[in-house]
N, C-alpha and C. Protein backbone atom coordinates (compact mmCIF):
# COMPACT_ATOMS: atom_id res chain seq x y z
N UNK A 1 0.84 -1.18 0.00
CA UNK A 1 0.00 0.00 0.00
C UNK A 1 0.89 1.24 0.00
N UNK A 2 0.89 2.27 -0.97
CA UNK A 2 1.32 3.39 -1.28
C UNK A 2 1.13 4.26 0.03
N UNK A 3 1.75 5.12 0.79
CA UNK A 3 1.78 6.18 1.66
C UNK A 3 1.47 7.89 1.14
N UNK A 4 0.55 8.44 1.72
CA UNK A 4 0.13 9.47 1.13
C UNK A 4 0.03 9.97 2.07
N UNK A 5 1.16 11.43 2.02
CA UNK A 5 1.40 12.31 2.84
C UNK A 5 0.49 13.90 2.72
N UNK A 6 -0.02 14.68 3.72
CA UNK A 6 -0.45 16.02 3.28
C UNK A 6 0.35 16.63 3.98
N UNK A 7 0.54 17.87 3.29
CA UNK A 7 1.14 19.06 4.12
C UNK A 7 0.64 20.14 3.74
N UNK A 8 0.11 20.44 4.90
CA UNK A 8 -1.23 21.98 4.83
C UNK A 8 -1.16 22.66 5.11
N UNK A 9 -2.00 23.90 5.64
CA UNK A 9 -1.29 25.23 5.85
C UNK A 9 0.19 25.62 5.15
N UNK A 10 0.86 25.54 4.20
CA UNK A 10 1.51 25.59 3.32
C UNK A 10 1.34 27.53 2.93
N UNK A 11 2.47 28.11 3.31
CA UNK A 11 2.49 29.78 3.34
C UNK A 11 2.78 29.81 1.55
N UNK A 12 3.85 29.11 1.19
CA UNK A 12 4.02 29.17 -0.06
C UNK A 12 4.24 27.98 -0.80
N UNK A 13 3.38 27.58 -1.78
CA UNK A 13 3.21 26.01 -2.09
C UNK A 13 4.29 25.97 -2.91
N UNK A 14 4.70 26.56 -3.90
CA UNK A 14 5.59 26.47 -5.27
C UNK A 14 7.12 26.82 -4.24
N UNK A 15 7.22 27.67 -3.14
CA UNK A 15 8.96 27.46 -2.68
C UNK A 15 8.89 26.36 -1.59
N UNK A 16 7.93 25.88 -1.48
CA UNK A 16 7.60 24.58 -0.45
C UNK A 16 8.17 23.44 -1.18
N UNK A 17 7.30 23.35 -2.50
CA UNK A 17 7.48 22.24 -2.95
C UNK A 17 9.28 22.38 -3.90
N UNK A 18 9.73 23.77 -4.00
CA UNK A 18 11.33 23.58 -4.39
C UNK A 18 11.90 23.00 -2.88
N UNK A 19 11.40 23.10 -1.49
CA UNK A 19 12.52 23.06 -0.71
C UNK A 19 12.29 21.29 -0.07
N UNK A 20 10.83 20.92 -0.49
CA UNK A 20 10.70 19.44 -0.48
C UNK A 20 11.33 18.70 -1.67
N UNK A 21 11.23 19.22 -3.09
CA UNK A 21 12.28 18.27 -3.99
C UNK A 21 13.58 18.88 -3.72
N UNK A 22 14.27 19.14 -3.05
CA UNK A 22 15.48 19.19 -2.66
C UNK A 22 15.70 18.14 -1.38
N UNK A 23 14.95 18.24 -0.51
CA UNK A 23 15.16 17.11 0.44
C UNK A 23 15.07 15.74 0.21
N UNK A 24 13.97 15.76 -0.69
CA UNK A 24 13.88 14.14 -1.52
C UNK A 24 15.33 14.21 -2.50
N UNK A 25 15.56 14.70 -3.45
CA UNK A 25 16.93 14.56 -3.93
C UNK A 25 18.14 14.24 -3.01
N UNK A 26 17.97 14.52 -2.03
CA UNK A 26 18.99 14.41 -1.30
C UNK A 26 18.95 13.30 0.03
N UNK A 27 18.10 12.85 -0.23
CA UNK A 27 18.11 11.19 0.32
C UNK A 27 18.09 10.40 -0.98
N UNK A 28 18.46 9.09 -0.79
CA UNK A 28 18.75 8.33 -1.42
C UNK A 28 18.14 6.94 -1.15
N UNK A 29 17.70 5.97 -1.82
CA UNK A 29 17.05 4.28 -1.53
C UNK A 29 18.06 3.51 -0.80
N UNK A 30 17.39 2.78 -0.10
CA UNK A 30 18.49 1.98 0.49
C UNK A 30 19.30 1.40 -0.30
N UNK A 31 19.56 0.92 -1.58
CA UNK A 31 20.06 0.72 -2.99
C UNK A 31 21.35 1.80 -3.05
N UNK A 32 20.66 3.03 -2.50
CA UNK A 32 21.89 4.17 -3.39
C UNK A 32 21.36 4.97 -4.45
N UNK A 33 20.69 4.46 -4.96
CA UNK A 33 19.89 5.07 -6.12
C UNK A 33 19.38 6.93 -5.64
N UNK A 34 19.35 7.12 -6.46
CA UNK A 34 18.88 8.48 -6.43
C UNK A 34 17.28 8.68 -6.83
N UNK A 35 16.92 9.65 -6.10
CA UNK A 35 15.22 9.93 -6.03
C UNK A 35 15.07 9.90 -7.60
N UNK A 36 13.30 10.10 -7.55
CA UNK A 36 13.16 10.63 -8.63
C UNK A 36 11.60 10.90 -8.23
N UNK A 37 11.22 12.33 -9.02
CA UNK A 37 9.80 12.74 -8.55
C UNK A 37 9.51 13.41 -9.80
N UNK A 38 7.85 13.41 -9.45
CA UNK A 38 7.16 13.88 -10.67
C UNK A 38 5.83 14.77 -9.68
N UNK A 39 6.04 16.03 -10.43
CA UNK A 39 5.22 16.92 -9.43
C UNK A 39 3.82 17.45 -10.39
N UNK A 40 2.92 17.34 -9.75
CA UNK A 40 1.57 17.39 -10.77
C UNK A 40 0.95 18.87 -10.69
N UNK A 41 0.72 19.63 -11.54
CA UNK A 41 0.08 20.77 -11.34
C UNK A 41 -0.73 21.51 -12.34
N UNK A 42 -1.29 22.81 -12.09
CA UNK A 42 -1.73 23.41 -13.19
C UNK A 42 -0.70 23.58 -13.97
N UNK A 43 -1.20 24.17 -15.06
CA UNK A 43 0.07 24.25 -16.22
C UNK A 43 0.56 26.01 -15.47
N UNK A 44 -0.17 26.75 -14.82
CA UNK A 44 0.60 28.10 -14.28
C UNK A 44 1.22 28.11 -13.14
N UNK A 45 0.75 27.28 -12.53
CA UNK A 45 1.32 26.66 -11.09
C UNK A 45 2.79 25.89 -11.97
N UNK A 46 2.97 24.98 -13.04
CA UNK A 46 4.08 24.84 -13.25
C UNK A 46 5.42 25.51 -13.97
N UNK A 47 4.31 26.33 -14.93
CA UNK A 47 5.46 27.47 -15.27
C UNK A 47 5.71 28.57 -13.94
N UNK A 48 5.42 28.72 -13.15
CA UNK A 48 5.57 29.35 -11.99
C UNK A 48 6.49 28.77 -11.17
N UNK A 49 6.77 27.43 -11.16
CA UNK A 49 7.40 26.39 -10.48
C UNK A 49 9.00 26.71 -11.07
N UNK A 50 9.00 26.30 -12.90
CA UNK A 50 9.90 25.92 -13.41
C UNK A 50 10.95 27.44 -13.16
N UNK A 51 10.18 28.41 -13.41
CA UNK A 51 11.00 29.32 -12.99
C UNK A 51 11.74 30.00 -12.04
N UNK A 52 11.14 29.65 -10.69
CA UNK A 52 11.33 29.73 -9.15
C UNK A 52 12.27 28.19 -8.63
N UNK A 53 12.70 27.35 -10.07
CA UNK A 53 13.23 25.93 -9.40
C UNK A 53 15.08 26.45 -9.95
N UNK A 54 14.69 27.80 -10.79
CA UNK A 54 16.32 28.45 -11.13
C UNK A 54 16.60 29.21 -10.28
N UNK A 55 15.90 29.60 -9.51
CA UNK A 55 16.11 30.94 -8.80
C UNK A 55 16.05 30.93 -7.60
N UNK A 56 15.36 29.82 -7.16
CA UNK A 56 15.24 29.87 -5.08
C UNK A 56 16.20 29.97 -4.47
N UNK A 57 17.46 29.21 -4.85
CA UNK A 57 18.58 29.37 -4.05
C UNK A 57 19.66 29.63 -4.83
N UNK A 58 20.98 30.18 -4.31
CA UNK A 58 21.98 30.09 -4.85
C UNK A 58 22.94 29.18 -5.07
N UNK A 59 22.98 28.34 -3.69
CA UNK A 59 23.93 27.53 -4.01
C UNK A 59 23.00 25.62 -4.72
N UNK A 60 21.89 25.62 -4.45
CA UNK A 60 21.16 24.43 -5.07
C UNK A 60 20.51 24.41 -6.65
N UNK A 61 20.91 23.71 -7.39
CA UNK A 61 19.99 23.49 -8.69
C UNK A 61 19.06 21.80 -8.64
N UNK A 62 17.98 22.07 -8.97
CA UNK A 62 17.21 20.92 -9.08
C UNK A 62 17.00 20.86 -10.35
N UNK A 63 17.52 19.75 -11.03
CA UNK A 63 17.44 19.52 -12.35
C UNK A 63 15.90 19.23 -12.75
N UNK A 64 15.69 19.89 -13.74
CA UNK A 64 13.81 19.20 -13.91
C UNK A 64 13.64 19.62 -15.59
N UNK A 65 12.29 19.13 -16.11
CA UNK A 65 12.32 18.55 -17.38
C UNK A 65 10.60 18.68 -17.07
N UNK A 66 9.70 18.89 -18.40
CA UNK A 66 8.85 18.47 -19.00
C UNK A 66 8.69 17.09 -18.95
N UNK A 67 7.54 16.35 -18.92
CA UNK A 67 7.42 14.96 -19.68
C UNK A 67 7.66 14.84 -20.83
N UNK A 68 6.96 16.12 -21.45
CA UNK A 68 7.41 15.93 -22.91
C UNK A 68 8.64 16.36 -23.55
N UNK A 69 9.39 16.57 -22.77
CA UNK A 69 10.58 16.95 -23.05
C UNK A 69 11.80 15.82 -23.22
N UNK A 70 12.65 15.51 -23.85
CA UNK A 70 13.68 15.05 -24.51
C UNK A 70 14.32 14.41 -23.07
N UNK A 71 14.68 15.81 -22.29
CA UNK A 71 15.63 15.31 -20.91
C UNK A 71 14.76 14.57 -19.91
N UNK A 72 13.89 14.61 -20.03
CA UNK A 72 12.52 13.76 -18.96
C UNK A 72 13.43 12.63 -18.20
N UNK A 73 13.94 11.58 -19.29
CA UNK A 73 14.40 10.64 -18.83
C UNK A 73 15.76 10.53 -18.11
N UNK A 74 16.08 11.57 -18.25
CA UNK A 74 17.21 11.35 -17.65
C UNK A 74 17.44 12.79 -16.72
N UNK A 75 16.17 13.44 -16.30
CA UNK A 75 16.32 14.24 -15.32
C UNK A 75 15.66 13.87 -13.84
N UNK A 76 15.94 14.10 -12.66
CA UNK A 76 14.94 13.55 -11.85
C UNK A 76 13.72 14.42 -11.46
N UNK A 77 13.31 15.33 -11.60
CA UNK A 77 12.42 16.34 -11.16
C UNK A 77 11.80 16.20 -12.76
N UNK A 78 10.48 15.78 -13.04
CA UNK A 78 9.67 16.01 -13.85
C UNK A 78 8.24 16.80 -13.82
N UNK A 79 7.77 17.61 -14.23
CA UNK A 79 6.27 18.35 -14.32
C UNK A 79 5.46 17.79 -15.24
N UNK A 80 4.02 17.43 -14.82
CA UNK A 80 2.96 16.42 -15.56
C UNK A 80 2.18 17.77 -15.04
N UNK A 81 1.19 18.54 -16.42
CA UNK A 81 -0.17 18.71 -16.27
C UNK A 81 -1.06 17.95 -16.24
N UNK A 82 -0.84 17.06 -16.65
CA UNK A 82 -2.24 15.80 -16.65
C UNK A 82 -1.73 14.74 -16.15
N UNK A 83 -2.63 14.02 -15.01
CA UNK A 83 -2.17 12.03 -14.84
C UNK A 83 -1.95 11.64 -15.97
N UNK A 84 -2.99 11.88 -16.51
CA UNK A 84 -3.49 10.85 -17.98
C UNK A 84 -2.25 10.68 -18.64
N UNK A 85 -1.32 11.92 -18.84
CA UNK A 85 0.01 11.78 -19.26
C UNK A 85 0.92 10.32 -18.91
N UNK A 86 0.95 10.36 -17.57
CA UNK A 86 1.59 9.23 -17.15
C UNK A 86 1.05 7.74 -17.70
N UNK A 87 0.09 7.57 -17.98
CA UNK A 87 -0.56 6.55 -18.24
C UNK A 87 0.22 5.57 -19.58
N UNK A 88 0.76 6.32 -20.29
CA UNK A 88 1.23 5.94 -22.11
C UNK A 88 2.55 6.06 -21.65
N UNK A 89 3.29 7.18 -20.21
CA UNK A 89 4.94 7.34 -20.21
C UNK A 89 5.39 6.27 -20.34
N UNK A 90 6.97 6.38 -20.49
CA UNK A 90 7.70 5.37 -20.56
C UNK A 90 8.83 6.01 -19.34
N UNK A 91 8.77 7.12 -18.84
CA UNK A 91 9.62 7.91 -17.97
C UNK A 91 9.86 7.18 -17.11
N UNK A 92 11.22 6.98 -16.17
CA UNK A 92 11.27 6.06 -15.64
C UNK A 92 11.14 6.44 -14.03
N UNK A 93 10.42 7.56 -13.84
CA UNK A 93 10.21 8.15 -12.60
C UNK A 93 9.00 7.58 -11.83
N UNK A 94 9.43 7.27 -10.54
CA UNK A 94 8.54 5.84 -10.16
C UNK A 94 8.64 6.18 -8.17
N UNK A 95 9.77 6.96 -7.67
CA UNK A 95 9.69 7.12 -6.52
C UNK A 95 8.59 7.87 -5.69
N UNK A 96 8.50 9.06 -6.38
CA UNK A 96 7.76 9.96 -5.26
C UNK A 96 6.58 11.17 -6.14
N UNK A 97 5.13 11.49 -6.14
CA UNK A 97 4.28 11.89 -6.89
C UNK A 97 3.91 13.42 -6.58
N UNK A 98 4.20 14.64 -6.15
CA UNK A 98 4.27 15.41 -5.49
C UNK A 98 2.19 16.40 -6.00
N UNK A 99 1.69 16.36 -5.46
CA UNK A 99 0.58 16.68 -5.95
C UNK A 99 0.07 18.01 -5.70
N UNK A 100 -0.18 19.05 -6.46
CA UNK A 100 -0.40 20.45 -6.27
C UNK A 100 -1.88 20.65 -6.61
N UNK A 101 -2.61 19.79 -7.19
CA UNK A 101 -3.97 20.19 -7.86
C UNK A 101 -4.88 20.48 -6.88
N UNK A 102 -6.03 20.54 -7.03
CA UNK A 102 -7.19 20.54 -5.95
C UNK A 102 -8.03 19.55 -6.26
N UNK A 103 -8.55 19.19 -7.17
CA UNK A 103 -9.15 17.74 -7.53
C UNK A 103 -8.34 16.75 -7.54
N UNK A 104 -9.69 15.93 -6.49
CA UNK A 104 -8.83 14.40 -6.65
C UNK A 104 -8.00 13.94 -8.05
N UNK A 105 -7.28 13.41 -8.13
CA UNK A 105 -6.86 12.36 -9.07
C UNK A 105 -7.97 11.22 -9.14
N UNK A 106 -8.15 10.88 -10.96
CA UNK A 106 -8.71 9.98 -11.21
C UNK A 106 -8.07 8.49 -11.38
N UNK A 107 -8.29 7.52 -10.71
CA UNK A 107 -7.76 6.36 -11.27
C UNK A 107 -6.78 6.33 -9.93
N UNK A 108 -6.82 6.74 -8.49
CA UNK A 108 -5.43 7.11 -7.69
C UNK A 108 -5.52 5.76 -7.65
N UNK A 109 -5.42 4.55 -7.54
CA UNK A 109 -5.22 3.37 -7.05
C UNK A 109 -3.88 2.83 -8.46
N UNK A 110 -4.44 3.10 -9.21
CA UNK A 110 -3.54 2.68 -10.54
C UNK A 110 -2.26 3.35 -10.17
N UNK A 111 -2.08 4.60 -10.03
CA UNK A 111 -1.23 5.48 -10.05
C UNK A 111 -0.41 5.06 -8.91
N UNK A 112 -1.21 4.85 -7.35
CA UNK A 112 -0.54 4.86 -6.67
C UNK A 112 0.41 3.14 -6.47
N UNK A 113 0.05 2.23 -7.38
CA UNK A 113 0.80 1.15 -7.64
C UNK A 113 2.03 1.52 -8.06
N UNK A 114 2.31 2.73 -9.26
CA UNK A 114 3.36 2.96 -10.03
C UNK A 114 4.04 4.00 -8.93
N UNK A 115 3.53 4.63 -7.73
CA UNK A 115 4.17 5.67 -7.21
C UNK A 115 4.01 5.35 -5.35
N UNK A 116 4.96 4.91 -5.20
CA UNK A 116 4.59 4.13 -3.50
C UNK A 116 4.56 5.21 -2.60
N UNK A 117 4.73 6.85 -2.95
CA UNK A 117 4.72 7.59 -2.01
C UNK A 117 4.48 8.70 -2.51
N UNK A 118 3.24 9.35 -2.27
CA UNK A 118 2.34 10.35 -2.54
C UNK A 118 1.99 11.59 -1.84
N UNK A 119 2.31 12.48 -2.17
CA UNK A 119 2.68 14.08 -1.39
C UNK A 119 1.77 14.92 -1.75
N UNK A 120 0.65 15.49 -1.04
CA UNK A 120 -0.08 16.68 -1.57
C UNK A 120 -0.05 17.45 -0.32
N UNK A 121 0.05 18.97 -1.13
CA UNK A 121 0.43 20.72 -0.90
C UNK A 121 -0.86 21.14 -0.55
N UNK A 122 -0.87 21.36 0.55
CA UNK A 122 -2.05 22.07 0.36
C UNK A 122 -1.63 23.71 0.90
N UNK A 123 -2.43 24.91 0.92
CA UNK A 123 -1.98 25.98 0.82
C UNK A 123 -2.93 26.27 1.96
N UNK A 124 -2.89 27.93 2.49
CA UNK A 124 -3.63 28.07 3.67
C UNK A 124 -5.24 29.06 3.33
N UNK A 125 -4.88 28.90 1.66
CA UNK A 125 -6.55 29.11 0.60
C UNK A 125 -7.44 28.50 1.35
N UNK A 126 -8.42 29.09 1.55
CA UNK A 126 -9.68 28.29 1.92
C UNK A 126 -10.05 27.59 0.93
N UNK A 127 -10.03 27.59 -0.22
CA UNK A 127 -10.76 26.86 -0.82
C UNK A 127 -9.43 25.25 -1.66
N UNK A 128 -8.88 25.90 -0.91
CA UNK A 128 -7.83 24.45 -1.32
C UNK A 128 -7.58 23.71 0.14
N UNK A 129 -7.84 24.83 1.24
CA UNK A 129 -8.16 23.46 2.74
C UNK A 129 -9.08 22.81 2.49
N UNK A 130 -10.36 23.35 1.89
CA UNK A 130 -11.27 22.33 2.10
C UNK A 130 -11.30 21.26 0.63
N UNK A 131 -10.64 22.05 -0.02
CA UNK A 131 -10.46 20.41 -1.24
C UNK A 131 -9.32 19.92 -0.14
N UNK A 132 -8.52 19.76 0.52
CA UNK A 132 -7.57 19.20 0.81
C UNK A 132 -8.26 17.93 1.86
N UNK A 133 -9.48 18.75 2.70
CA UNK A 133 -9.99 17.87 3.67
C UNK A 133 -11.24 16.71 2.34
N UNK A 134 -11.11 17.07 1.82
CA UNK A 134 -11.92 16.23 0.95
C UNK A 134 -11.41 14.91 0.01
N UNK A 135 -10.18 14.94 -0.07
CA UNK A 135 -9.23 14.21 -1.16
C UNK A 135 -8.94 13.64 0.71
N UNK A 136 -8.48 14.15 1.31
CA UNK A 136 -8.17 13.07 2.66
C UNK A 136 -9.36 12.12 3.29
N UNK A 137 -10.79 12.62 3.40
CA UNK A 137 -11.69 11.95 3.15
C UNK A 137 -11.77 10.53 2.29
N UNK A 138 -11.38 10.96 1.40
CA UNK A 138 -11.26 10.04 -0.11
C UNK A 138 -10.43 9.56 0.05
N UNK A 139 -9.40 9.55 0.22
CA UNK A 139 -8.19 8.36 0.32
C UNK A 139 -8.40 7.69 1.96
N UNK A 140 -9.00 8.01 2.85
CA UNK A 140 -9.09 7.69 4.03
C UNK A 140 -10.36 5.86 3.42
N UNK A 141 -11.16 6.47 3.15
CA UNK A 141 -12.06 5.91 2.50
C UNK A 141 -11.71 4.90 1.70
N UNK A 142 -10.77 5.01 1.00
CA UNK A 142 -10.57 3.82 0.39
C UNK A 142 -9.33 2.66 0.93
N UNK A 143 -9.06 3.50 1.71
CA UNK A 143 -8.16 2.06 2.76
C UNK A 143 -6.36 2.77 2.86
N UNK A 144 -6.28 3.94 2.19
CA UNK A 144 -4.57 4.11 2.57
C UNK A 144 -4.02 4.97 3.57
N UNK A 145 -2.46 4.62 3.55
CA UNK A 145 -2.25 5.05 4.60
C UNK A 145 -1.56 6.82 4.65
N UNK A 146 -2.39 7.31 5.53
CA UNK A 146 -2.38 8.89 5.41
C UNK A 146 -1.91 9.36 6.76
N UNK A 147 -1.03 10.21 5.94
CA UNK A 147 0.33 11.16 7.29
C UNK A 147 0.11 12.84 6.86
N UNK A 148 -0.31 13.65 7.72
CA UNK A 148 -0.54 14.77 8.10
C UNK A 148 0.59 15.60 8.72
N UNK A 149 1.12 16.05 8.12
CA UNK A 149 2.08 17.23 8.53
C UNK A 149 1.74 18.99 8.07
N UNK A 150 1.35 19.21 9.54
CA UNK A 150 0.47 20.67 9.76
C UNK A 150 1.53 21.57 9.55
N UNK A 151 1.99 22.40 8.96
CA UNK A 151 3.23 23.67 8.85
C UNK A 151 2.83 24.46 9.84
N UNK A 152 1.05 24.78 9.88
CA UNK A 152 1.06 25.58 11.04
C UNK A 152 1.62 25.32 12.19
N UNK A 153 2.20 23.92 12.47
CA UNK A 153 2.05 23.72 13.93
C UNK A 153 3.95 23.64 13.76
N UNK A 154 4.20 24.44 12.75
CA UNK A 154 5.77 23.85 13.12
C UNK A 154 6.51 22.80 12.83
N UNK A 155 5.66 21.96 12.07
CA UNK A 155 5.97 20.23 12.07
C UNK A 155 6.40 19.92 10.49
């Protein structure tokens, strides 16, 4: 069973989620292997992303790529506007699913076979807490296992 993490109250989702794919890059599988993540969003939420993933820090670069892009495969940080995308990939990004949307994902059971550890942003929007308490509903509901990490509380 896949693990699906929230993290809510989220002050800024897009330098949140640069300073969480930096921490995942920087652990490694018990193997050695190096991460690899695929972060799901609007398409402005990701051009918003791609540009803030050159610029957040000085001394860190997080390599990242389009799906449809050439380097996909051989970058570890990938951006999907659509699941559905993933469905036909051949990308070989398989560790970690980072989720920015507000609607559930369709099909999460499929997905979460191909992705054993599942991350959604939630922001301190009202209207993305309460999609957030709703997709936790929904995955509660269908049997997985769900970890809550409040930012408000420091955690």
């Amino acid at each position: 069973m896949a693990r699906i993490d929230f993290h809510s109250n989220v002050a800024d989702k897009l330098l949140y989620c640069c300073r969480l794919s930096r921490k995942i890059l920087a652990s490694t599988e018990s193997a050695g292997h190096l991460r690899s993540i695929v972060i799901v969003g609007t398409p402005k939420e990701l051009q918003d992303l791609d540009t803030l993933m050159w610029t957040f820090s000085n001394t860190d670069f997080l390599p990242h790529a389009w799906l449809d892009q050439d380097a996909a495969q051989e970058t570890p940080i990938v951006f999907v506007n659509d699941l559905d995308q993933l469905k036909d990939s051949v990308v070989l990004h398989r560790d970690v699913l980072i989720y920015l949307k507000n609607e559930a994902p369709h099909q999460l059971d499929t997905l979460l076979e191909r992705f054993p550890r599942w991350v959604e942003v939630v922001t301190t929007q009202e209207y993305e807490l309460l999609a957030g308490r709703e997709r936790y509903k929904l995955y509660r509901q269908m049997g997985h296992e769900l970890h809550h990490v409040d930012q408000a509380k420091g955690s």
